[in-house]
Protein backbone atom coordinates (compact mmCIF):
# COMPACT_ATOMS: atom_id res chain seq x y z
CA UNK A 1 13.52 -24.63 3.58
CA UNK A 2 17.01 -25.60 5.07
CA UNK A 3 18.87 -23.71 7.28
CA UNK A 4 22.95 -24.27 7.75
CA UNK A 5 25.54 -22.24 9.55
CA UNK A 6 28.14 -20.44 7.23
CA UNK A 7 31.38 -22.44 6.57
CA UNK A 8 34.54 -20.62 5.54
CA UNK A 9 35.98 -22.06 2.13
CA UNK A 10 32.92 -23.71 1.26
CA UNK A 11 32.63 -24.84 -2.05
CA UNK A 12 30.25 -23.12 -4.00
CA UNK A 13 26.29 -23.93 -4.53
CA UNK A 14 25.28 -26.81 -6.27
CA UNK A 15 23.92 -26.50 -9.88
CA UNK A 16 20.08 -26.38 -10.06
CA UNK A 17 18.25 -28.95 -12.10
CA UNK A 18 15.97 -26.01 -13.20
CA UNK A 19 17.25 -23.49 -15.14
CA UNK A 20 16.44 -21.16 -12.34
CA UNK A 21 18.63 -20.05 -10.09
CA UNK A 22 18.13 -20.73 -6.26
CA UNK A 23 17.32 -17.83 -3.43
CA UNK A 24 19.60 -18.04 -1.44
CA UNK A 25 19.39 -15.66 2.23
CA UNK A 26 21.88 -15.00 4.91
CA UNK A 27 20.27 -14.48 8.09
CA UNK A 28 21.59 -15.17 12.05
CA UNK A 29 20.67 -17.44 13.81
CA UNK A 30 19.85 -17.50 17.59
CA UNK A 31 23.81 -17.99 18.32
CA UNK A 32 24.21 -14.91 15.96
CA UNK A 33 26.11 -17.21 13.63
CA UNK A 34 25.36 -16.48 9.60
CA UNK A 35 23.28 -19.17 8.40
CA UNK A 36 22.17 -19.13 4.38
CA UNK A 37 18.12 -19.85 4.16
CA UNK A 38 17.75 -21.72 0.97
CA UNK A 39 14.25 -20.90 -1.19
CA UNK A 40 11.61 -18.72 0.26
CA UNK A 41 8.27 -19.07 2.43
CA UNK A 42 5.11 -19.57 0.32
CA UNK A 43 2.13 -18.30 2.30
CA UNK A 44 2.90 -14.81 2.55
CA UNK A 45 4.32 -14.44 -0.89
CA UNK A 46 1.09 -15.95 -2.42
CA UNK A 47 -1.08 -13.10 -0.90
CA UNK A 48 1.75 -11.13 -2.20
CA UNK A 49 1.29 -12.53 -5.39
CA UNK A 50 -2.39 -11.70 -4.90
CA UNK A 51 -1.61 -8.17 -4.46
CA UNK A 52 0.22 -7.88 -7.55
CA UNK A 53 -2.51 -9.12 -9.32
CA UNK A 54 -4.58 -7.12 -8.80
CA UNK A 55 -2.79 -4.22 -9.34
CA UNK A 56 -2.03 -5.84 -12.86
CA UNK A 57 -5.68 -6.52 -13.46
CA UNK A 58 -6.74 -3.15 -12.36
CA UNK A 59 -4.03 -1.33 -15.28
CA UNK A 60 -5.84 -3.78 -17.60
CA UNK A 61 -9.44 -2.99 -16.88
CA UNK A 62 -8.51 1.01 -16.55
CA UNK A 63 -6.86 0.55 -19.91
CA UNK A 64 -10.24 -1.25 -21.44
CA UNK A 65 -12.15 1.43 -19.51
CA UNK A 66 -13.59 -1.03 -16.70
CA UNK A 67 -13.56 1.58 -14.22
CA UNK A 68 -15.19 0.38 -11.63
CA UNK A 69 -13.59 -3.14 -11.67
CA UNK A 70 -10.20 -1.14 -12.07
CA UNK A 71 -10.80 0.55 -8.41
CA UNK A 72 -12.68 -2.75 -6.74
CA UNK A 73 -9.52 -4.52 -7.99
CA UNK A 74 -6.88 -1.97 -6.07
CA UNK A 75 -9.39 -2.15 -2.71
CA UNK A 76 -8.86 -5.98 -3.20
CA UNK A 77 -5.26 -5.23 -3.10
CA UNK A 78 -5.29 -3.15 -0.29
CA UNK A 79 -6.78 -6.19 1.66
CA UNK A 80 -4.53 -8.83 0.39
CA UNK A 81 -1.37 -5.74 1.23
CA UNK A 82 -2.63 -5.87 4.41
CA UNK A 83 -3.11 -9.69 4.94
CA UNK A 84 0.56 -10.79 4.03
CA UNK A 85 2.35 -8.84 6.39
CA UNK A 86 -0.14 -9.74 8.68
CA UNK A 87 0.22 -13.58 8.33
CA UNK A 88 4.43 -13.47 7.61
CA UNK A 89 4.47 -12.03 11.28
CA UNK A 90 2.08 -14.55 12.83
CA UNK A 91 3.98 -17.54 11.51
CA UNK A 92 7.61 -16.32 11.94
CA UNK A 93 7.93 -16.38 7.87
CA UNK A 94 9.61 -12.61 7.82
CA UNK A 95 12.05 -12.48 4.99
CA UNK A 96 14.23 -9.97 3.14
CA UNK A 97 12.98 -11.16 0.32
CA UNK A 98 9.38 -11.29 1.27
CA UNK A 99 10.00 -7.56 2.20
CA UNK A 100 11.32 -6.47 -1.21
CA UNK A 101 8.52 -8.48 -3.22
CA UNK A 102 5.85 -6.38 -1.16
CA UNK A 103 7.38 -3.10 -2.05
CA UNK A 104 7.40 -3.83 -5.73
CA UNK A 105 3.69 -4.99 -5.68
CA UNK A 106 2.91 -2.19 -3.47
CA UNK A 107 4.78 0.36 -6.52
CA UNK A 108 2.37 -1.63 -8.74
CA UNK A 109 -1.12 -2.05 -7.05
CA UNK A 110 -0.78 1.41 -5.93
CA UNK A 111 2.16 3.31 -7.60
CA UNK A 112 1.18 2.85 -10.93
CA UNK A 113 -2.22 1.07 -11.51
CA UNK A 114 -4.23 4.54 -9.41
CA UNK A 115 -1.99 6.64 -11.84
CA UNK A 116 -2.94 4.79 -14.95
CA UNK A 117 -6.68 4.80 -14.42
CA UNK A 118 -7.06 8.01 -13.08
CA UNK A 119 -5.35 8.75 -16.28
CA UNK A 120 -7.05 7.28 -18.18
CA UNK A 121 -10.35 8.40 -16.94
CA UNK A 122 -9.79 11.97 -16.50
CA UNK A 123 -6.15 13.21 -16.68
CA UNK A 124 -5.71 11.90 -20.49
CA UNK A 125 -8.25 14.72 -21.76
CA UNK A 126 -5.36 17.77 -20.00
CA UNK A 127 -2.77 16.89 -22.31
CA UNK A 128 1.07 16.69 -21.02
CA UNK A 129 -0.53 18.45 -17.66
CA UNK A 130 -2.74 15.01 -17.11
CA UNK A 131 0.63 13.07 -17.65
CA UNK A 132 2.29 15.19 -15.65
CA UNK A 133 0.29 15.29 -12.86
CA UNK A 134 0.36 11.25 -12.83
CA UNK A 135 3.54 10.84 -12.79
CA UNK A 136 3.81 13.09 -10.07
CA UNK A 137 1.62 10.30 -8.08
CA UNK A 138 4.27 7.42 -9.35
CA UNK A 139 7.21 9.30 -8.33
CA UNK A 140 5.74 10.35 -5.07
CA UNK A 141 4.36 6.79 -4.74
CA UNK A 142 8.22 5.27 -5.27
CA UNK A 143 10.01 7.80 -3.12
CA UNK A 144 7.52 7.14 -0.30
CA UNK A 145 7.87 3.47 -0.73
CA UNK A 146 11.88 3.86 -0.64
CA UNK A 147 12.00 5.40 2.49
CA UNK A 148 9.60 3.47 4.12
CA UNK A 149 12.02 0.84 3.10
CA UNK A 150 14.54 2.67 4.65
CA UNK A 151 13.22 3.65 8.19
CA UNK A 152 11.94 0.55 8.80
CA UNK A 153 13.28 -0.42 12.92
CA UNK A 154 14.22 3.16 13.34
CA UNK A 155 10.45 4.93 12.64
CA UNK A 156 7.43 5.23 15.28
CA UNK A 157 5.68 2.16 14.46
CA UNK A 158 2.57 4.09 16.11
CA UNK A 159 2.84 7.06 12.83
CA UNK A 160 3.61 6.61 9.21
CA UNK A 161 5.58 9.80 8.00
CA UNK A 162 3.50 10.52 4.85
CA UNK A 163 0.65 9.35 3.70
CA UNK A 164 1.13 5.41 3.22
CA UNK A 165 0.52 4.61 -0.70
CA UNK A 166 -2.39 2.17 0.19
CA UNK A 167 -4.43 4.92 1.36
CA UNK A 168 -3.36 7.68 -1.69
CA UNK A 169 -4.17 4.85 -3.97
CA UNK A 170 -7.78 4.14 -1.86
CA UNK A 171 -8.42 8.17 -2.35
CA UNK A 172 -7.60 8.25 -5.70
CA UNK A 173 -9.45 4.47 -6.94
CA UNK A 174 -12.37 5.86 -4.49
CA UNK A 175 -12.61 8.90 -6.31
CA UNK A 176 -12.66 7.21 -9.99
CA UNK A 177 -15.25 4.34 -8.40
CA UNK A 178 -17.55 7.05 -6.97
CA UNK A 179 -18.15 9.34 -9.63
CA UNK A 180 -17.79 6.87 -12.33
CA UNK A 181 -20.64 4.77 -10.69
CA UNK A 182 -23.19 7.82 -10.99
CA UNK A 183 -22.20 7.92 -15.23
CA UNK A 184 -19.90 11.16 -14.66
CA UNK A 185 -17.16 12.04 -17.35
CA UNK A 186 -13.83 12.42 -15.80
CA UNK A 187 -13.23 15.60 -18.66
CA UNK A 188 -15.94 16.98 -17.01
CA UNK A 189 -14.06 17.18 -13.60
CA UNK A 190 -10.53 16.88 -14.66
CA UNK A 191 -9.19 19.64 -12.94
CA UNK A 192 -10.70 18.48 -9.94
CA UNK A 193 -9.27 15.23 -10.15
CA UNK A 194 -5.43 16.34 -11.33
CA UNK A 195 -5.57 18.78 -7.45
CA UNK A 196 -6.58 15.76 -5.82
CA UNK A 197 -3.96 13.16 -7.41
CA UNK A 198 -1.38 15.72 -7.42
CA UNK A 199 -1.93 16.11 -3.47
CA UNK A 200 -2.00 12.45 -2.90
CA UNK A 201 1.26 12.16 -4.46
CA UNK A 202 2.59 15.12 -2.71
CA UNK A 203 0.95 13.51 0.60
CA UNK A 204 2.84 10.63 0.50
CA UNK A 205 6.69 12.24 0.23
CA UNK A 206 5.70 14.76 3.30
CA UNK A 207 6.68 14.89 7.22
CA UNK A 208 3.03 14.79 7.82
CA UNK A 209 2.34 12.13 10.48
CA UNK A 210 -0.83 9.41 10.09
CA UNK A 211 -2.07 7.16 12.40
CA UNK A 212 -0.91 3.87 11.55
CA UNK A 213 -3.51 1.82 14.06
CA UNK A 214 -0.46 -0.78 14.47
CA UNK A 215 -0.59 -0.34 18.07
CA UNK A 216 -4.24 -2.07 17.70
CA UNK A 217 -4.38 -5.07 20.46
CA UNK A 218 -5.93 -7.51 18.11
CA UNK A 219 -5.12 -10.25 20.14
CA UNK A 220 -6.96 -9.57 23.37
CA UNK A 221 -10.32 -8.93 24.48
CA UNK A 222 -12.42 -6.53 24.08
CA UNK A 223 -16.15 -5.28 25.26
CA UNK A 224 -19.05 -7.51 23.39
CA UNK A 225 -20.81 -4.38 21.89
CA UNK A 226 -16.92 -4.09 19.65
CA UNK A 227 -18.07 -6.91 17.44
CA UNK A 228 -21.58 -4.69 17.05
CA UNK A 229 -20.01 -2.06 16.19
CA UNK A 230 -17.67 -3.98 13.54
CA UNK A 231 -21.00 -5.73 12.67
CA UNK A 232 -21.90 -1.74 12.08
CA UNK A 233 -19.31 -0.63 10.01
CA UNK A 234 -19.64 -3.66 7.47
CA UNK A 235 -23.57 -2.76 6.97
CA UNK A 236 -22.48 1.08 6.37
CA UNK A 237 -19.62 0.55 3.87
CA UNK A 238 -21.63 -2.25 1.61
CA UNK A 239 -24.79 0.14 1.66
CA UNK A 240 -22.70 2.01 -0.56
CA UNK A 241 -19.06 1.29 -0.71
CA UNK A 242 -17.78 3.71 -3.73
CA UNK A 243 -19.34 6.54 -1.51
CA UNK A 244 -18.79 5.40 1.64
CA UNK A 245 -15.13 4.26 0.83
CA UNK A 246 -14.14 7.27 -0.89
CA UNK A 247 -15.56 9.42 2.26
CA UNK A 248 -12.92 7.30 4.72
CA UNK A 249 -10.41 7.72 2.49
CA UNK A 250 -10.83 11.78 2.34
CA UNK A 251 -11.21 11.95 5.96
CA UNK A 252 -8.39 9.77 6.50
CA UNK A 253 -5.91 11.66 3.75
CA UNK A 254 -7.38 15.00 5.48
CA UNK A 255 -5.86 13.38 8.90
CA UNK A 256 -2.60 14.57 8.90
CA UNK A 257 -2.69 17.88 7.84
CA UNK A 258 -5.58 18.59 10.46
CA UNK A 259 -3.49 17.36 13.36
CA UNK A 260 -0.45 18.81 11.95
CA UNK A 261 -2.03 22.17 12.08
CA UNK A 262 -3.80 22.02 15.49
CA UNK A 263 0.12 20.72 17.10
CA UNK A 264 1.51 23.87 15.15
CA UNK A 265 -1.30 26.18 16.90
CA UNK A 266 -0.53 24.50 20.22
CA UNK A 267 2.95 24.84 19.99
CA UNK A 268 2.63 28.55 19.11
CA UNK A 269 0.41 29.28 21.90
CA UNK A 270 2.97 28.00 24.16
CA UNK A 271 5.53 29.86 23.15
């Protein structure tokens, strides 16, 4: 990737050979002079790329009725969400671009692909209320994903403020994985299932506050029995992970309002 300061009257960018146009990024440099960044960093796109994926493959096999590959494919995305942020700010490969390419595989892997197969495993037998009630989840999953987009340098890096989409789209794949697995009809719980994609959705565009664990020290050490108890945690979520997943994401979803409550009933009983 090459990096040159900004010239006034430069002449303009050289024709590709490809018949694809060039990225071209303005950034600073150290000097804060603009400098154009020509292309775009590989690694964290690809798990990026990865991400979207899955979300793709997860529409396909909720579409074909592959329900439980549908909601192992948008955990798999969760990972990979969580990986290429993860490995862009360990090797100094940030980029606007980068940034923008998550948020539309994020809208993807867990705007629309949890919609779609929650859809089309319970929500299609309500009529226009089951169609409703999804796009409720997209639109709350977009909005939520815009401002994130929007706050980010200004927000508590310690809180989201809403429920982050990975984790609405965890409750609601969960929920389709777990009950799926045991031979259950979403018709038979569809009601059930529009409340609790409805809420997610709603989750998501609130002032609710949820621990975002950012302020994790991954880097340092830590007490030997740690690694036991990660050691622990693996054994418990593969003895059953549709169960076991879809409990963490219901206590984690359940999170904010819980704490909002008890700092509303402390704040009244100061007053």
């Amino acid at each position: 990737m090459n990096e040159r300061p900004e010239e006034s009257g430069s002449a303009s960018e050289e024709e590709s050979l490809l018949p694809i146009d060039e990225h071209v990024e303005e950034g600073h440099d150290a000097e804060g002079r603009k400098v154009r960044h020509r292309g775009i960093y590989l690694l964290p796109n690809l798990f990026t790329t990865a991400a979207l994926f899955s979300g793709f493959y997860a529409i396909i096999n909720g579409m074909s009725g592959q329900f439980d590959h549908a909601a192992i494919a948008i955990f798999v995305a969760m990972v990979l969400d969580g990986l290429d942020g993860r490995v862009a700010r360990l090797t100094n490969t940030q980029s606007a671009f980068g940034a923008e390419y998550d948020s539309l595989s994020d809208m993807v892997a867990f705007g629309v692909a949890p919609a779609l197969v929650a859809f089309e495993w319970a929500l299609g037998s309500l009529g226009k209320v089951g169609w409703m009630v999804a796009f409720i989840y997209v639109a709350g999953a977009a909005l939520r994903l815009a401002r994130f987009n929007t706050m980010v340098g200004k927000a508590d890096k310690r809180y989201f403020i809403g429920l982050a989409s990975p984790a609405a789209a965890a409750l609601v794949a969960g929920t389709v994985w777990a009950f799926s697995d045991f031979g259950i009809k979403g018709s038979n719980m569809a009601f059930v299932v529009a409340l609790l994609v409805a809420a997610a959705g709603t989750l998501m565009v609130s002032n609710i506050k949820y621990n975002s664990f950012k302020d994790l020290d991954l880097k340092g050490r830590v007490p030997f029995v740690a690694i036991l108890i990660v050691v622990l945690v693996f054994a418990v979520v593969f003895s059953d992970p549709p169960r076991i997943l879809l409990l963490i994401s219901l206590a984690y979803a359940a999170s904010g309002p819980v704490q909002y409550l008890l700092r509303l009933r402390r704040r009244k009983a100061a007053e």
